[in-house]
Protein backbone atom coordinates (compact mmCIF):
# COMPACT_ATOMS: atom_id res chain seq x y z
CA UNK A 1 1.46 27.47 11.99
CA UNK A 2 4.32 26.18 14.04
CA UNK A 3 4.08 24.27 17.26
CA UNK A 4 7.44 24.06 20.03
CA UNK A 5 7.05 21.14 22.34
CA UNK A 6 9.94 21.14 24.78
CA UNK A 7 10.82 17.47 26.38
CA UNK A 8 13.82 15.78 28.31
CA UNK A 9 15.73 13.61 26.19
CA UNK A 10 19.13 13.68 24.03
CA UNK A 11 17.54 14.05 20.61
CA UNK A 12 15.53 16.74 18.98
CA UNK A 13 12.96 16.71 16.58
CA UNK A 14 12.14 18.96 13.63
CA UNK A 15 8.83 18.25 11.17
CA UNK A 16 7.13 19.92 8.86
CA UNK A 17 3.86 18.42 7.14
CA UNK A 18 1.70 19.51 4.21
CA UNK A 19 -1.51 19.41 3.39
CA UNK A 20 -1.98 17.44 0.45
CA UNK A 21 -4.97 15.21 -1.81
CA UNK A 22 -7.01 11.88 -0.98
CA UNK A 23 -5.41 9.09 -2.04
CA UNK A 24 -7.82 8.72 -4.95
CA UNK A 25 -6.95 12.22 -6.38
CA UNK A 26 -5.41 12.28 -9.54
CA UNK A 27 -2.74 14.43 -7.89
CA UNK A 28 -1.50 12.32 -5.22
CA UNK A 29 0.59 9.99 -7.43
CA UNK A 30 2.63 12.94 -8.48
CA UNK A 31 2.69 14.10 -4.38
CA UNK A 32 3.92 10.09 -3.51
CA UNK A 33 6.55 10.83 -6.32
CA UNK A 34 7.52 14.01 -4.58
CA UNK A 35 7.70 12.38 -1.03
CA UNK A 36 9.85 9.81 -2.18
CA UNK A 37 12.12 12.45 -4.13
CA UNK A 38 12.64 14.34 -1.02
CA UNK A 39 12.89 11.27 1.45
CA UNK A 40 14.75 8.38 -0.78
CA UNK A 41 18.04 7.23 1.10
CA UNK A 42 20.71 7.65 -0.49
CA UNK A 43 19.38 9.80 -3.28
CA UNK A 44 16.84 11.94 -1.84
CA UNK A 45 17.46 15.33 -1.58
CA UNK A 46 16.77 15.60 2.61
CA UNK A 47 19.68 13.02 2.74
CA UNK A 48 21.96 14.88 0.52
CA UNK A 49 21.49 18.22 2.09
CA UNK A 50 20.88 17.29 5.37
CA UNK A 51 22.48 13.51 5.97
CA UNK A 52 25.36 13.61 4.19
CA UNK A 53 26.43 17.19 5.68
CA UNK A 54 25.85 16.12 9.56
CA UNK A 55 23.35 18.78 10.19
CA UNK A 56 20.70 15.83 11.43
CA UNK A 57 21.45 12.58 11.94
CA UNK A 58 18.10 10.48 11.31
CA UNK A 59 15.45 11.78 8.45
CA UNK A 60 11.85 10.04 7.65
CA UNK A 61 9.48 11.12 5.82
CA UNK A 62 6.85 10.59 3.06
CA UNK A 63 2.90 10.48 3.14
CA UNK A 64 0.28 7.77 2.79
CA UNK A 65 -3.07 7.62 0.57
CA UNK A 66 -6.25 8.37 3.06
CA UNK A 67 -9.85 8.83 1.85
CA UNK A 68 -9.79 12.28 3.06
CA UNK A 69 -6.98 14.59 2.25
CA UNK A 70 -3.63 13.71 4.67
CA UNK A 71 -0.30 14.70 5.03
CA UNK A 72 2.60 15.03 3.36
CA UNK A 73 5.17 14.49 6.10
CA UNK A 74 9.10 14.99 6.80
CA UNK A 75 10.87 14.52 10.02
CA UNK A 76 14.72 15.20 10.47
CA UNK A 77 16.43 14.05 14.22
CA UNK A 78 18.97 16.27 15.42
CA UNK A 79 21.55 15.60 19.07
CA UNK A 80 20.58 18.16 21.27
CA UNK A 81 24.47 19.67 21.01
CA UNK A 82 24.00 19.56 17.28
CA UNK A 83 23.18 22.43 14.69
CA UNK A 84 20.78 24.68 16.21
CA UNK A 85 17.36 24.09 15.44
CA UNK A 86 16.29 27.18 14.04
CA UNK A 87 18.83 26.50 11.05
CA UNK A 88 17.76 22.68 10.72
CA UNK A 89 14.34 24.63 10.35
CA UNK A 90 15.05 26.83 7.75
CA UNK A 91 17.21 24.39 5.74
CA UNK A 92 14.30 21.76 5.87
CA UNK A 93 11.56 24.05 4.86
CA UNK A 94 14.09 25.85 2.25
CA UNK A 95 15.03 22.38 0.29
CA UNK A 96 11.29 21.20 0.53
CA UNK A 97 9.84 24.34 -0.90
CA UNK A 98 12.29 25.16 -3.67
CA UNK A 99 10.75 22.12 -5.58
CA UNK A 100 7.56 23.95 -6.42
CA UNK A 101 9.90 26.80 -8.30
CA UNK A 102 13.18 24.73 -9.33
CA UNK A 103 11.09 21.28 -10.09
CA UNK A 104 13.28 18.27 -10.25
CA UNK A 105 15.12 15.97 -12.59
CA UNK A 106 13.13 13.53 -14.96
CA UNK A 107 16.15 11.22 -13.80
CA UNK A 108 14.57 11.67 -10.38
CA UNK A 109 11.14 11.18 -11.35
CA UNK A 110 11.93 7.83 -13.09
CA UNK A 111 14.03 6.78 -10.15
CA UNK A 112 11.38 6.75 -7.62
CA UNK A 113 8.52 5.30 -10.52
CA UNK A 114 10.64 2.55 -10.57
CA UNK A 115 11.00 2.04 -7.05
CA UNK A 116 7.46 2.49 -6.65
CA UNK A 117 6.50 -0.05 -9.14
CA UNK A 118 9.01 -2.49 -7.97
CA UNK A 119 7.46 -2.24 -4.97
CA UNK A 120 4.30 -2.92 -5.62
CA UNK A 121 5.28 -6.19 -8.34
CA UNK A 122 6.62 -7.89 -4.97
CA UNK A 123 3.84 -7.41 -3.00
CA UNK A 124 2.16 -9.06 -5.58
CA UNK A 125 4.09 -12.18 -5.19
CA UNK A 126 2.57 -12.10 -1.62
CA UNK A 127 -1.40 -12.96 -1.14
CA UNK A 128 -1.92 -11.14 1.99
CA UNK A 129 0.14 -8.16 0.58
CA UNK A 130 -2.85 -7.94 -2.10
CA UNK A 131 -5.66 -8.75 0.41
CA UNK A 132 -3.84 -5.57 2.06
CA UNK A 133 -3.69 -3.40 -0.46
CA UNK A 134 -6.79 -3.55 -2.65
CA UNK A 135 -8.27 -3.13 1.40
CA UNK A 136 -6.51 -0.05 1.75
CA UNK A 137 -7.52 1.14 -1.67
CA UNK A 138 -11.01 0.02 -1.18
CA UNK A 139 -11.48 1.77 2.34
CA UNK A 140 -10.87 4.95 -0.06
CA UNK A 141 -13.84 4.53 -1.88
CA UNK A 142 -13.36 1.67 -4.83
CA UNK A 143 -10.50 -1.27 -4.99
CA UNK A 144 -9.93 -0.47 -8.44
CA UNK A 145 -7.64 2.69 -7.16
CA UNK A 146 -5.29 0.19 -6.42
CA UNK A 147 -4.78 -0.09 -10.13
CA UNK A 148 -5.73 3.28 -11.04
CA UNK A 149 -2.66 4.58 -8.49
CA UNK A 150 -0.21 2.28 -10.74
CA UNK A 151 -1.36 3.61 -14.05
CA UNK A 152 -0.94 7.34 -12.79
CA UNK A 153 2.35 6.84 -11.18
CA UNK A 154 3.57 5.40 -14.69
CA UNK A 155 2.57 8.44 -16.18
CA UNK A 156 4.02 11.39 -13.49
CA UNK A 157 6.72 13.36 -15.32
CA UNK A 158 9.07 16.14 -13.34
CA UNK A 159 6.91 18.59 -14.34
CA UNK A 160 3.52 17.28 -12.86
CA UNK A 161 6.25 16.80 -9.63
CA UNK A 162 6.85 20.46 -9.86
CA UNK A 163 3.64 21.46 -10.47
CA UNK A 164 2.03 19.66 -7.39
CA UNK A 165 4.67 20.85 -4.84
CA UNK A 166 3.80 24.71 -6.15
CA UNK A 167 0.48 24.09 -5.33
CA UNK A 168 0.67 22.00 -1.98
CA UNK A 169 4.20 22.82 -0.30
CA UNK A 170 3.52 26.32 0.59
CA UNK A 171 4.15 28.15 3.56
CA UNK A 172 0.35 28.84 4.02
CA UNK A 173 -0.13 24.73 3.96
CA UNK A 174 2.28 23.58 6.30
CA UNK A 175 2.49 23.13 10.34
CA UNK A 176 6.17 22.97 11.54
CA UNK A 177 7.20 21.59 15.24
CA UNK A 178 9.69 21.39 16.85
């Protein structure tokens, strides 16, 4: 599915989201991971490939536990006299979906863990940072997943990475627009 919206303005926009698990799924840790792996500045692999060689000049992206299953989302900004859009298309949706048959690096995997779990140790230096997130956990179905989510993303390993992008970052799973 791909959608073209066509608007005045000096900046396009190219995005491509994925369907992927509930927050409380044991998989989503292991799509978070993957997110963060893609999106990370200045390691990610959108920044490298897309950043660092001009093609776009702003990149987001990442996805955000729900009940129900969400989105895995990434979003890339590109000048209107900048590289065609078609080819920021293709590049995107080419460096995103070579994960599920290349994988990635344990280095990577351990890089984002940590900044994950950093993360969350200074939010819990912060009261209404915990209030917040055993909330958001709880609106999921049980505040314990707030704990359960830290215990699985200790344990994700490249190959659970690879293994969840083959299954959710698909061309049959994704909407692109433009």
């Amino acid at each position: 599915r791909s959608v073209t919206l066509k608007r005045v303005g000096d900046i396009n926009l190219v995005a491509v989201s994925y369907h992927v698990p509930a927050g409380p799924h044991p998989d989503y840790a292991a799509v978070d991971a993957l997110g963060y792996i893609l999106a990370i500045e200045p390691a990610g692999r959108l920044y490298k490939s897309m950043i660092e060689t001009k093609k776009v000049t702003a990149m987001y992206g990442g996805s955000s536990p729900q009940h129900d299953p969400g989105l895995l989302t990434m979003l890339v900004e590109v000048p209107k006299k900048g590289t065609p859009l078609p080819e920021v298309r293709e590049l995107l949706l080419s460096e995103i979906e070579k994960i599920g048959q290349e994988g990635v690096s344990q280095e990577e995997v351990d890089r984002v863990k940590r900044q994950i779990l950093q993360q969350r140790e200074r939010s819990l230096a912060n009261s209404t940072q915990i209030a917040l997130g055993l909330s958001e956990w709880a609106a999921q179905g049980d505040w314990r997943l707030f704990f359960i989510y830290r215990d699985r993303i200790e344990k994700v390993t490249a190959a659970d990475v690879k293994r969840v992008a083959a299954s959710y970052l698909r061309p049959n799973n994704r909407i692109v627009g433009i």
